[in-house]
C-alpha atoms as a PDB file:
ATOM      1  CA  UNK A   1     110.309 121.988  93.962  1.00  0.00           C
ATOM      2  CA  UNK A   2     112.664 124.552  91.603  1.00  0.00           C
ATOM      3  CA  UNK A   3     114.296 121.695  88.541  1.00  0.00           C
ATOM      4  CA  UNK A   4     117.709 121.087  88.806  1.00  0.00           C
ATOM      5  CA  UNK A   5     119.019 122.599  85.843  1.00  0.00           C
ATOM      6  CA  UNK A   6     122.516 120.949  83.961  1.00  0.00           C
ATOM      7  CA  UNK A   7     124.405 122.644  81.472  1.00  0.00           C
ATOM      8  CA  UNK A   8     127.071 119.886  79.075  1.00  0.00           C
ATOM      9  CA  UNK A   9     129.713 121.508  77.637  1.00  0.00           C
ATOM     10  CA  UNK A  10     132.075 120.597  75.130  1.00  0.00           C
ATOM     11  CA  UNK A  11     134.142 122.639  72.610  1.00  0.00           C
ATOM     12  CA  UNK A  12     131.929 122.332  69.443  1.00  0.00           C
ATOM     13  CA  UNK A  13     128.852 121.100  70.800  1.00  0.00           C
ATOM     14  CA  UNK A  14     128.008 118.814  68.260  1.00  0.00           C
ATOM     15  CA  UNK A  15     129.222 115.473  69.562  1.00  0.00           C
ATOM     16  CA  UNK A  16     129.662 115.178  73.579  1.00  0.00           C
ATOM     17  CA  UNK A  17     127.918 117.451  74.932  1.00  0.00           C
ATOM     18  CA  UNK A  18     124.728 116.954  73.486  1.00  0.00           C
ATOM     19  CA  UNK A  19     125.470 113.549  73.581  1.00  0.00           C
ATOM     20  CA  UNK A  20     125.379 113.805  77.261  1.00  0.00           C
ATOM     21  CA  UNK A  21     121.983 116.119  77.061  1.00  0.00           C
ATOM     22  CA  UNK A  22     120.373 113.633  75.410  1.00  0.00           C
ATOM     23  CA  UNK A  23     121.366 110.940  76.878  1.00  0.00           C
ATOM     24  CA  UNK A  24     120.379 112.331  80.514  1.00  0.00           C
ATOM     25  CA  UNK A  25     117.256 113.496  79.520  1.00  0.00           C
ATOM     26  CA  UNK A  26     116.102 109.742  78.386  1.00  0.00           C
ATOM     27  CA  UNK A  27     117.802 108.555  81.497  1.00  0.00           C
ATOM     28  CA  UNK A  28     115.372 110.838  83.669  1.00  0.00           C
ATOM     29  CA  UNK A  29     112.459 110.442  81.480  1.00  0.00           C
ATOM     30  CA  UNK A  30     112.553 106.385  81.959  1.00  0.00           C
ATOM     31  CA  UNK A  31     112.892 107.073  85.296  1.00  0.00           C
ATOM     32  CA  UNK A  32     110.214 109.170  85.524  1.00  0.00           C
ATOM     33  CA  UNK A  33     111.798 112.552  86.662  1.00  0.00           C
ATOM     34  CA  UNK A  34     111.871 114.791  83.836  1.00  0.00           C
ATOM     35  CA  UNK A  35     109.615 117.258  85.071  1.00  0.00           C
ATOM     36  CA  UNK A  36     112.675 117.805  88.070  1.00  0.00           C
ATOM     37  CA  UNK A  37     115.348 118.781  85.635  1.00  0.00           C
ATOM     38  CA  UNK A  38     115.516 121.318  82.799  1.00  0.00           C
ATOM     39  CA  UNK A  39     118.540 119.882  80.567  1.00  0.00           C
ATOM     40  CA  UNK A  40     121.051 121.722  77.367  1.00  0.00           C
ATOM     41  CA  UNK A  41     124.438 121.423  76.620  1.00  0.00           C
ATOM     42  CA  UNK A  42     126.730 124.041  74.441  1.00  0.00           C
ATOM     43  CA  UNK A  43     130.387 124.871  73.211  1.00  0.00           C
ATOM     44  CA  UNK A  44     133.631 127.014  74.467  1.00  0.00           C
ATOM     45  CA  UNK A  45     134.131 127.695  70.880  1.00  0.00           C
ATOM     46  CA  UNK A  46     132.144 129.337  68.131  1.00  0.00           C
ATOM     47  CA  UNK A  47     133.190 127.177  65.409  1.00  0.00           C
ATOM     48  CA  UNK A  48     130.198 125.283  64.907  1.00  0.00           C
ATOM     49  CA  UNK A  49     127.432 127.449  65.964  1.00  0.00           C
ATOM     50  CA  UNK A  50     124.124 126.865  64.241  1.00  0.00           C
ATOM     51  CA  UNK A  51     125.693 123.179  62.951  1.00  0.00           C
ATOM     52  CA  UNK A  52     123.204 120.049  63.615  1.00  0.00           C
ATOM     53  CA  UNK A  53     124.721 117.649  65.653  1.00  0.00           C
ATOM     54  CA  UNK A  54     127.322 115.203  64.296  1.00  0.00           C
ATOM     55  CA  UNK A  55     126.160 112.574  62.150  1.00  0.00           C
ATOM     56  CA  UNK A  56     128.256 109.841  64.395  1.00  0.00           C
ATOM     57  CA  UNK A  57     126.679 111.284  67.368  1.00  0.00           C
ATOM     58  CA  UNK A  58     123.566 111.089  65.928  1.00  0.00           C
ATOM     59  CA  UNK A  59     123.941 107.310  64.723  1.00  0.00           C
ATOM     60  CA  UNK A  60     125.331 106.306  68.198  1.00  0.00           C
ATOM     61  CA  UNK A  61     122.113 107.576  69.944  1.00  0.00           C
ATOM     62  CA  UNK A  62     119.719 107.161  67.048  1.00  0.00           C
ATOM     63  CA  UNK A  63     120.479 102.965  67.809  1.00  0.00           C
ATOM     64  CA  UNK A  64     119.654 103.467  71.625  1.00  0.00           C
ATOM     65  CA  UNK A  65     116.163 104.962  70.239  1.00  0.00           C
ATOM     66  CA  UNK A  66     117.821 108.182  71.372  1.00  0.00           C
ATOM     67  CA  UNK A  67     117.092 111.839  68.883  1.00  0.00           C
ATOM     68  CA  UNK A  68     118.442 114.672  68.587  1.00  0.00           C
ATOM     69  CA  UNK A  69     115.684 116.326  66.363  1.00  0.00           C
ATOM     70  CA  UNK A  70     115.947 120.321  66.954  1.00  0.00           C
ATOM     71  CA  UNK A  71     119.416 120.903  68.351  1.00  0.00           C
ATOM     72  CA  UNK A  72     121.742 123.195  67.106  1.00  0.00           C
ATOM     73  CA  UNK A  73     125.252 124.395  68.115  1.00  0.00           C
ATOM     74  CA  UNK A  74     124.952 127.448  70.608  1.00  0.00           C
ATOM     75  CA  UNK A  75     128.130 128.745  72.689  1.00  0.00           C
ATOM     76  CA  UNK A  76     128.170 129.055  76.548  1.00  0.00           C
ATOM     77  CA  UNK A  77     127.885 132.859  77.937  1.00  0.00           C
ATOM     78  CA  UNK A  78     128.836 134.203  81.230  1.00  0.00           C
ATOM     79  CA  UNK A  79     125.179 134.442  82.371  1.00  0.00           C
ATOM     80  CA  UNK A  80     124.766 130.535  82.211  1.00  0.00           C
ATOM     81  CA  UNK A  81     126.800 130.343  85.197  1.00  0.00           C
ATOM     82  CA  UNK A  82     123.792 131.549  87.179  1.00  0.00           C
ATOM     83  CA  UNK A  83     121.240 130.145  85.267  1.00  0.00           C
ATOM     84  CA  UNK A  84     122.706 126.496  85.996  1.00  0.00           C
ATOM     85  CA  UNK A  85     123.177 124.527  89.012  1.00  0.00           C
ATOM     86  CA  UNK A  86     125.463 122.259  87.334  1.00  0.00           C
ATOM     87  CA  UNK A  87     128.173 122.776  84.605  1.00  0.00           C
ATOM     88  CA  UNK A  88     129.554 119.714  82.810  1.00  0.00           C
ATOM     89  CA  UNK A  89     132.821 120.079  81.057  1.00  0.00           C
ATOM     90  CA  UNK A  90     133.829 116.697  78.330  1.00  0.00           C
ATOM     91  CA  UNK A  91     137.656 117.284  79.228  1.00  0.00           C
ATOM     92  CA  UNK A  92     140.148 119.565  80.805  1.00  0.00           C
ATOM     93  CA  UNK A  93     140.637 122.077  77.931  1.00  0.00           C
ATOM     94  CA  UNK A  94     136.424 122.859  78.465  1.00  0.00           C
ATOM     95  CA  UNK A  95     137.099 123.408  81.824  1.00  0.00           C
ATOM     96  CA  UNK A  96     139.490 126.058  81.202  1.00  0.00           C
ATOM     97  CA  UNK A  97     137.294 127.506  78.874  1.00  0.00           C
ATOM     98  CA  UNK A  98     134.467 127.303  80.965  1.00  0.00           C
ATOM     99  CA  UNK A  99     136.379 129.130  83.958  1.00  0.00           C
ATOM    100  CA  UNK A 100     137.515 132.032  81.874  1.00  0.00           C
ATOM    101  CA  UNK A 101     133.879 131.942  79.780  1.00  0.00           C
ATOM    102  CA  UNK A 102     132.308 132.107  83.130  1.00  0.00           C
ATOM    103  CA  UNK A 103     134.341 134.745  85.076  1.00  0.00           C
ATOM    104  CA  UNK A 104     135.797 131.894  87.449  1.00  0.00           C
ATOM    105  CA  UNK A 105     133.361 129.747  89.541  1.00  0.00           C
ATOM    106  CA  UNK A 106     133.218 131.064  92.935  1.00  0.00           C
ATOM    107  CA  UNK A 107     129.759 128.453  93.630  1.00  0.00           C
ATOM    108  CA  UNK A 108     131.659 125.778  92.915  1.00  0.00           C
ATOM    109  CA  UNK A 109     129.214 124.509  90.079  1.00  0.00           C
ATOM    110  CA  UNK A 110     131.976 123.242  87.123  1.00  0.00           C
ATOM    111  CA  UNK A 111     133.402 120.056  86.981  1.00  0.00           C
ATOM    112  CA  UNK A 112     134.043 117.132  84.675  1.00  0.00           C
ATOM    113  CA  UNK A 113     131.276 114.462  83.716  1.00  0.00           C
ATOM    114  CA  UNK A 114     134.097 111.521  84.390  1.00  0.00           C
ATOM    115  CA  UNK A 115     134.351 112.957  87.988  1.00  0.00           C
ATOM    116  CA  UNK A 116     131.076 111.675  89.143  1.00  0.00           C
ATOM    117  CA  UNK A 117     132.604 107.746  88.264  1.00  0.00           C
ATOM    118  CA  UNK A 118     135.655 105.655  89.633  1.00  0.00           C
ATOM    119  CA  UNK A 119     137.667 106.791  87.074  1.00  0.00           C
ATOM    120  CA  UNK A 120     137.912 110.262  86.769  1.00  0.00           C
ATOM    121  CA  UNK A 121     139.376 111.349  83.132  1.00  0.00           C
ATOM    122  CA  UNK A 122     138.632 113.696  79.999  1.00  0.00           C
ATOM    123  CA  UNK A 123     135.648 111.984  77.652  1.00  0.00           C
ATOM    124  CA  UNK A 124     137.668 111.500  74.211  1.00  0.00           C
ATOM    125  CA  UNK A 125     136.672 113.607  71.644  1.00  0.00           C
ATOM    126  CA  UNK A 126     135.273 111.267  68.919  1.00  0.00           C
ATOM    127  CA  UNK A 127     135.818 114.268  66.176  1.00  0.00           C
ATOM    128  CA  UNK A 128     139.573 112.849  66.809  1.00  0.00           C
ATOM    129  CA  UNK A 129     138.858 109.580  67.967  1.00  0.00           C
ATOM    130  CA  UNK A 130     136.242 108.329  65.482  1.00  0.00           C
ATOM    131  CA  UNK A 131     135.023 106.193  68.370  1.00  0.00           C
ATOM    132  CA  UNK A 132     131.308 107.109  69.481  1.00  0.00           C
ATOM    133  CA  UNK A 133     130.830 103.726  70.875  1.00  0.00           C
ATOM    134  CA  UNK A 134     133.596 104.530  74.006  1.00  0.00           C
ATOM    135  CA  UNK A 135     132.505 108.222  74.315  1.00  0.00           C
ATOM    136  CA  UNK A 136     128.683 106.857  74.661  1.00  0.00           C
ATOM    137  CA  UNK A 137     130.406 104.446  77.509  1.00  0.00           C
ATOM    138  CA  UNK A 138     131.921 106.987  78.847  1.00  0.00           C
ATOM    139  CA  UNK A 139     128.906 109.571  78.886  1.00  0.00           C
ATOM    140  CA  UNK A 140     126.614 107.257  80.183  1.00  0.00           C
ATOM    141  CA  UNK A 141     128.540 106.280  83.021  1.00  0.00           C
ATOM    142  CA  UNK A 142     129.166 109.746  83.859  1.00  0.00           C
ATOM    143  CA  UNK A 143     125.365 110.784  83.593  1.00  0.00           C
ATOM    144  CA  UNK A 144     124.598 107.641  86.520  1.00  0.00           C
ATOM    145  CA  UNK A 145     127.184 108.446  88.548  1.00  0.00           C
ATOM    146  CA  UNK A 146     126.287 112.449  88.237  1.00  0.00           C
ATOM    147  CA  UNK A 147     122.207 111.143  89.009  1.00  0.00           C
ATOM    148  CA  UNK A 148     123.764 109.261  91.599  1.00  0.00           C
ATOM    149  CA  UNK A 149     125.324 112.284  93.141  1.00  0.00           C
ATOM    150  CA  UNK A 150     122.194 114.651  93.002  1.00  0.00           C
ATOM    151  CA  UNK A 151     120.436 111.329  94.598  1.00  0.00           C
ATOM    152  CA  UNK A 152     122.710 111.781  97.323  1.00  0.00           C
ATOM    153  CA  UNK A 153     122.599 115.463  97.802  1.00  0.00           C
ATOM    154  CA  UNK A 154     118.824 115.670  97.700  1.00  0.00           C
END
């Protein structure tokens, strides 16, 4: 069986987008299924390129026993499209930027994490917001309900 690959995208990628990375990739680990996926995350913009990811981000996971050892700011390119079965955008800004960045979406593969929950919405940006503790909330409900979905599709 090919891994389901799932690319996060935010606009920096230094806070929810690899918050969501990580976050998936110890939700499939505990559940024993990291072998089936093949998990990364990135940025519409280039202003943090090469930047570690943010120290709030880092705190929020780093008390769920969650690291982000290794991961550095890259930008989304137009081949990721078909290198990834899923494309995550954090809010509705990404997923303009992820449209144009990917030369539309004709496979239907870009959405928002919140759409896979109840309550479909942008994930706040806690550069802005200051609050990692909702935008954790927010990402881990959106990585179950997205598990949920492959669950479902499978």
């Amino acid at each position: 069986m090919r891994k389901i690959k799932i690319l996060f995208v935010c606009h920096g990628n230094i806070c929810r987008s690899p918050m969501a990375e990580f976050v998936l990739k110890d939700m499939v680990a505990k559940q024993g299924l990291a072998d089936k996926f093949y998990i990364a995350s990135t940025a519409t913009s280039m202003e943090e390129i090469g930047n570690p990811v943010h120290r709030g981000t880092k705190a929020k996971l780093a008390q769920c026993g969650i690291s982000t050892a290794g991961k550095y700011a890259v930008r989304m390119e137009r081949n990721d499209y078909e290198k990834y079965d899923y494309i995550i955008g954090m809010d509705q800004w990404n997923y303009k930027n992820m449209l144009h960045i990917a030369g539309g979406d004709p496979e239907h593969k870009i959405s928002l994490l919140l759409d896979y929950t109840n309550h479909p919405r942008d994930v706040a940006d806690p550069w802005y917001t200051g609050d990692f503790d909702k935008t954790y909330e927010d990402v881990v409900a959106g990585c179950e309900g997205m598990l949920e979905h492959i669950r479902r599709k499978s």
